[in-house]
C-alpha atoms as a PDB file:
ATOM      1  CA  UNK A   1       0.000   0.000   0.000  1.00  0.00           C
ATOM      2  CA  UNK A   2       2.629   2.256   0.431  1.00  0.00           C
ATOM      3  CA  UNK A   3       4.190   1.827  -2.883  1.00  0.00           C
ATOM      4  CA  UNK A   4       0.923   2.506  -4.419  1.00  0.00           C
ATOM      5  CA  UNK A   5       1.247   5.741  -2.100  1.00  0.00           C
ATOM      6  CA  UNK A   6       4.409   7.091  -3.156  1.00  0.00           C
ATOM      7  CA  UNK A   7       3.470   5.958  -6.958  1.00  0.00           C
ATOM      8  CA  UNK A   8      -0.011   8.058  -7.065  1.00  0.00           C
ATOM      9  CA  UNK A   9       2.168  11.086  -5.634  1.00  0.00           C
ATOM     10  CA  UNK A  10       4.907  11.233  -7.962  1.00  0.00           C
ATOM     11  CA  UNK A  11       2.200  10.732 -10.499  1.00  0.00           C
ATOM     12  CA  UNK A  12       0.430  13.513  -9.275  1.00  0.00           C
ATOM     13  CA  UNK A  13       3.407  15.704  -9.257  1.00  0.00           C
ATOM     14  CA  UNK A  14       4.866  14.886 -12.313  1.00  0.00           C
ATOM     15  CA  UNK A  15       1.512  15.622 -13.701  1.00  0.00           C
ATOM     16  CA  UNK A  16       1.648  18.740 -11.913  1.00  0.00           C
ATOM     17  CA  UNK A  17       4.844  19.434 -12.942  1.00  0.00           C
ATOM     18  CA  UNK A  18       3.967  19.602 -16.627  1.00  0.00           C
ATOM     19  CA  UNK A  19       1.143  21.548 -16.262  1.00  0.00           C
ATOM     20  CA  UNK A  20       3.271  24.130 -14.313  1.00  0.00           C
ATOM     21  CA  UNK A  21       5.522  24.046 -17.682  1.00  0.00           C
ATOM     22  CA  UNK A  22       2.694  24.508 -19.822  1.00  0.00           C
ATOM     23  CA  UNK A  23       1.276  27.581 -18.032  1.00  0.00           C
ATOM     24  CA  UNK A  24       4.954  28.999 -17.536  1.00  0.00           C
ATOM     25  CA  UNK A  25       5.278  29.055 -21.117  1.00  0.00           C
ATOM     26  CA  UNK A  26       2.062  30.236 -21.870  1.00  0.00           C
ATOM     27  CA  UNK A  27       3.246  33.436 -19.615  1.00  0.00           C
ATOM     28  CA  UNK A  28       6.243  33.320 -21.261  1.00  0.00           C
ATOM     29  CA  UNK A  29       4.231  33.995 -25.053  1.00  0.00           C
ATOM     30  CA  UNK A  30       1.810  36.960 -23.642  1.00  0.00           C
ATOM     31  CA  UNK A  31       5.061  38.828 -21.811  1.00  0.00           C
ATOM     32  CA  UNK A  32       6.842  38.412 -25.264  1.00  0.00           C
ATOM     33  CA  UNK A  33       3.958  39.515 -26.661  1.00  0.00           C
ATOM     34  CA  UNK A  34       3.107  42.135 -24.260  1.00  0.00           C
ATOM     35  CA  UNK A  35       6.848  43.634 -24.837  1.00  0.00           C
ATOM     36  CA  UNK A  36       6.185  43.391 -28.526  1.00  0.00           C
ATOM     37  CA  UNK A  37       3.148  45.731 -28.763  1.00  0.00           C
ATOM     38  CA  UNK A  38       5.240  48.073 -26.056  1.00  0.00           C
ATOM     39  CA  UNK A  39       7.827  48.009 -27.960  1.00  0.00           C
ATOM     40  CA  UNK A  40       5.712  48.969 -30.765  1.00  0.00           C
ATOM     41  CA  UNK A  41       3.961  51.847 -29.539  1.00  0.00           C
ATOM     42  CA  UNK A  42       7.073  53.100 -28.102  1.00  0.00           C
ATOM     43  CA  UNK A  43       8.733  53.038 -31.521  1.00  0.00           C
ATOM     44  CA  UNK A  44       5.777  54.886 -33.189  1.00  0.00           C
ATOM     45  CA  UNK A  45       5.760  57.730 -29.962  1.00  0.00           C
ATOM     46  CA  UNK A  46       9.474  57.963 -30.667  1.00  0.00           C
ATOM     47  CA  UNK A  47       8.964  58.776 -34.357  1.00  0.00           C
ATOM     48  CA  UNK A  48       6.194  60.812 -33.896  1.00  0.00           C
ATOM     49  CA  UNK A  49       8.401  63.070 -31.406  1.00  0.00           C
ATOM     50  CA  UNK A  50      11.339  63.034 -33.326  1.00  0.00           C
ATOM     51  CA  UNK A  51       9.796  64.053 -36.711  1.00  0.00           C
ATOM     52  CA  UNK A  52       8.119  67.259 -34.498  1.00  0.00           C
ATOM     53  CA  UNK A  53      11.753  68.067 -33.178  1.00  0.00           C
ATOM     54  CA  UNK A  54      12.893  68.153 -36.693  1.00  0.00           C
ATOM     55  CA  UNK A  55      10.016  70.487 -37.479  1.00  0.00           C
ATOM     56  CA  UNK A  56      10.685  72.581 -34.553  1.00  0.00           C
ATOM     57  CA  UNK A  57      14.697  72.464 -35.502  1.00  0.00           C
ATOM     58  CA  UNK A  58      13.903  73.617 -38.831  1.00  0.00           C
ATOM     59  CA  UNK A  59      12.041  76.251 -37.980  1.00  0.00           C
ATOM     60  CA  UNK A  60      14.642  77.619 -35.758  1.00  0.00           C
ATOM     61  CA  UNK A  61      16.974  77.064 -38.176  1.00  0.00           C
ATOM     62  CA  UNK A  62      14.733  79.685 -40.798  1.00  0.00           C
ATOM     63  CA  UNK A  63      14.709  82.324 -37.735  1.00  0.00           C
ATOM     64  CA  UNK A  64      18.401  82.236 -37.265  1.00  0.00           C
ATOM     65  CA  UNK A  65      19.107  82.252 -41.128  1.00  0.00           C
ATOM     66  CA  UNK A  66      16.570  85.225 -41.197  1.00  0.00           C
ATOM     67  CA  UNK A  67      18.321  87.315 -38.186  1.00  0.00           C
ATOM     68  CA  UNK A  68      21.827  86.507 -39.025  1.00  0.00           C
ATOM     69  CA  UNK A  69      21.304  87.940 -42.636  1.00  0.00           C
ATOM     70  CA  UNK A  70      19.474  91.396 -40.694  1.00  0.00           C
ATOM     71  CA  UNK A  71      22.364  91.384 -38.781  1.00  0.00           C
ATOM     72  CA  UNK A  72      24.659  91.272 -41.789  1.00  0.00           C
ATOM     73  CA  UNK A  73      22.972  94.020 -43.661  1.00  0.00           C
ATOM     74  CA  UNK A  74      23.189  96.177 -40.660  1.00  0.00           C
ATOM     75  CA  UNK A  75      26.273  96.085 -39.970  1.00  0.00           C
ATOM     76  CA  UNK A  76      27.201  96.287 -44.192  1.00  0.00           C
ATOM     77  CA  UNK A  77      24.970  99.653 -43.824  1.00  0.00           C
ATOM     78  CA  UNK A  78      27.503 101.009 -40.596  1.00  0.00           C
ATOM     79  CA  UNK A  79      30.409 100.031 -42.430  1.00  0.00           C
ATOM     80  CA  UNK A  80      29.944 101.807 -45.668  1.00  0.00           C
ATOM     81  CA  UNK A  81      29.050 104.966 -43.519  1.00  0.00           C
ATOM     82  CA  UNK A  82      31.909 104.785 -41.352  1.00  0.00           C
ATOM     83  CA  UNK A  83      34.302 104.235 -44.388  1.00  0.00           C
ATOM     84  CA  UNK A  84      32.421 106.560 -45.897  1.00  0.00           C
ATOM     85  CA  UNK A  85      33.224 109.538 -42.985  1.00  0.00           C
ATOM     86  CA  UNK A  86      36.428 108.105 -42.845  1.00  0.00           C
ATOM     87  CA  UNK A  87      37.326 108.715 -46.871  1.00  0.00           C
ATOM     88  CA  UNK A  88      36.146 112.114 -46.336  1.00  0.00           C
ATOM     89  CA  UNK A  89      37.897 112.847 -43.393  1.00  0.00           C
ATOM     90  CA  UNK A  90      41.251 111.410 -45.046  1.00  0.00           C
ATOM     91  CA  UNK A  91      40.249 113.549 -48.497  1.00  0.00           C
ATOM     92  CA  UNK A  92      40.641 116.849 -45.914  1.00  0.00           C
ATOM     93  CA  UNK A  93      43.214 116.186 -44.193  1.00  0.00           C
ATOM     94  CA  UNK A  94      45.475 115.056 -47.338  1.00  0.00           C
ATOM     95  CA  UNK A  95      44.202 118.541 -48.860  1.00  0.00           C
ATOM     96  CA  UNK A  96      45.062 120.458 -46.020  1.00  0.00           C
ATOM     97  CA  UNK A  97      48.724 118.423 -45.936  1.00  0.00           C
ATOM     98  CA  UNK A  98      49.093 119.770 -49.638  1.00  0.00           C
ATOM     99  CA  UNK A  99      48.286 123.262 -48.905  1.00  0.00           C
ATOM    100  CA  UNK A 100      51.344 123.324 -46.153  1.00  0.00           C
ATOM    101  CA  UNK A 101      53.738 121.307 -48.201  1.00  0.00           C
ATOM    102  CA  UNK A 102      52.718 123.758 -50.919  1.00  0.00           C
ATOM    103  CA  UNK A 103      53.246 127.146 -48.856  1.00  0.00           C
ATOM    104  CA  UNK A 104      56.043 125.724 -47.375  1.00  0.00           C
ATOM    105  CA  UNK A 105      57.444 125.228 -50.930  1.00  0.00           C
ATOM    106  CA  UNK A 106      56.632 128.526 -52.211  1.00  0.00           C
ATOM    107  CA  UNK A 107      58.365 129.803 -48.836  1.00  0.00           C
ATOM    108  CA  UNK A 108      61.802 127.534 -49.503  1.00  0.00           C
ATOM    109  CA  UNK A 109      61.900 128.591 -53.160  1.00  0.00           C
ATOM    110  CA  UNK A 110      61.421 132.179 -52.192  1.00  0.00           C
ATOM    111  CA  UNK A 111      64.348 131.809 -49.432  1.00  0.00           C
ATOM    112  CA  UNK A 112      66.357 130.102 -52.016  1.00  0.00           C
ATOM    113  CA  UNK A 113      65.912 132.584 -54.623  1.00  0.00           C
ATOM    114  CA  UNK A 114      66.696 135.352 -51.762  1.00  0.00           C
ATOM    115  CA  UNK A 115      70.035 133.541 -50.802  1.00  0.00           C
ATOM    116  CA  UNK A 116      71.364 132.946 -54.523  1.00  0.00           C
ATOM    117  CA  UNK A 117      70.870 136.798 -55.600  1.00  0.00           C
ATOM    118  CA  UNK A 118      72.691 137.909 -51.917  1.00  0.00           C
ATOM    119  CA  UNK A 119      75.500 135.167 -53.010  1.00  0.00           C
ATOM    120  CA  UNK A 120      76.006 136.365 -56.666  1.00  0.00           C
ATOM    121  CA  UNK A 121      75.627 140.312 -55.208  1.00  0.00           C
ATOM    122  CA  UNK A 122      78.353 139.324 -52.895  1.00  0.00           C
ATOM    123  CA  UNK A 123      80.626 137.485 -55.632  1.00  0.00           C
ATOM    124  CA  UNK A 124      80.418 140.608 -57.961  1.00  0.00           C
ATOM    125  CA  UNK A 125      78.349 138.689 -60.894  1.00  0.00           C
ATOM    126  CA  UNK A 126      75.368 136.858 -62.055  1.00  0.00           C
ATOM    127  CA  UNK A 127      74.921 133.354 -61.836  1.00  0.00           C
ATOM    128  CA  UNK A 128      76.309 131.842 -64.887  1.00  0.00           C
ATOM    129  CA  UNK A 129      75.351 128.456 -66.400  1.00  0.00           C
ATOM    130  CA  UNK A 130      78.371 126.125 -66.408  1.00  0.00           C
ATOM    131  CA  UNK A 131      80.059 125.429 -69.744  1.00  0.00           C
ATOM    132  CA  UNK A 132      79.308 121.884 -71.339  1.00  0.00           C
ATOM    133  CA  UNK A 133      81.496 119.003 -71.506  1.00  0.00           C
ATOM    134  CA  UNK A 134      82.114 117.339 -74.717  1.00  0.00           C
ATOM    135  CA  UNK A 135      81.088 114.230 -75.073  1.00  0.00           C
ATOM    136  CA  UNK A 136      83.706 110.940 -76.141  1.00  0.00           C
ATOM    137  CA  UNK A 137      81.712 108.098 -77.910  1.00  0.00           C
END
């Protein structure tokens, strides 16, 4: 009787067993296919924020084009008028330059002129030209 015992138990539990199996691996198929559809819907969120990013980037992207080039013209504009004031101011300044060099030519050439009739007074004569040289070929 015993041995019949300890026969109808391990009968029992092996049947037990492979039912245990049976629903583990019917777990095992809805958590794979639990992950699948998460991993799904994950995949299609992921898209659907990454293709609004790019929207938003490109926008962004059109705003800084759009104030970079303001920026560009603006300061283009300043420095055409600054070279602009500059030219002129350089334009006076080189006139004024030429009206001193030029006075201060007319003065040296008048000095000159001055000191070469006192030399020739002193020396008794005119300034003479000096006599050629021949030339040997």
């Amino acid at each position: 009787m015993k041995t019949k015992f300890c026969l109808t138990i391990a009968t029992a539990l092996l049947a037990l067993t492979a039912v245990s199996y049976g629903q583990a691996g019917d777990d095992m198929k809805k958590a794979a296919d639990d992950t699948g559809s998460a991993t799904k819907k994950a995949a299609v969120k992921t898209g659907h924020a990454t293709k609004k990013a790019a929207v938003k980037t490109g926008d962004a992207t059109e705003t800084a084009a759009k104030d970079t080039g303001h920026a560009t013209k603006t300061a283009a504009v300043k420095t055409a008028h600054v070279t602009k004031k500059a030219a002129v101011k350089t334009g006076d300044a080189t006139e004024k330059a030429a009206d001193k060099t030029g006075d201060a030519t007319k003065t040296a050439a008048k000095d000159t002129g001055k000191g070469v009739k006192k030399g020739t007074k002193a020396v008794g004569h005119g300034v003479r030209r000096a006599p050629r040289r021949p030339t040997t070929r």
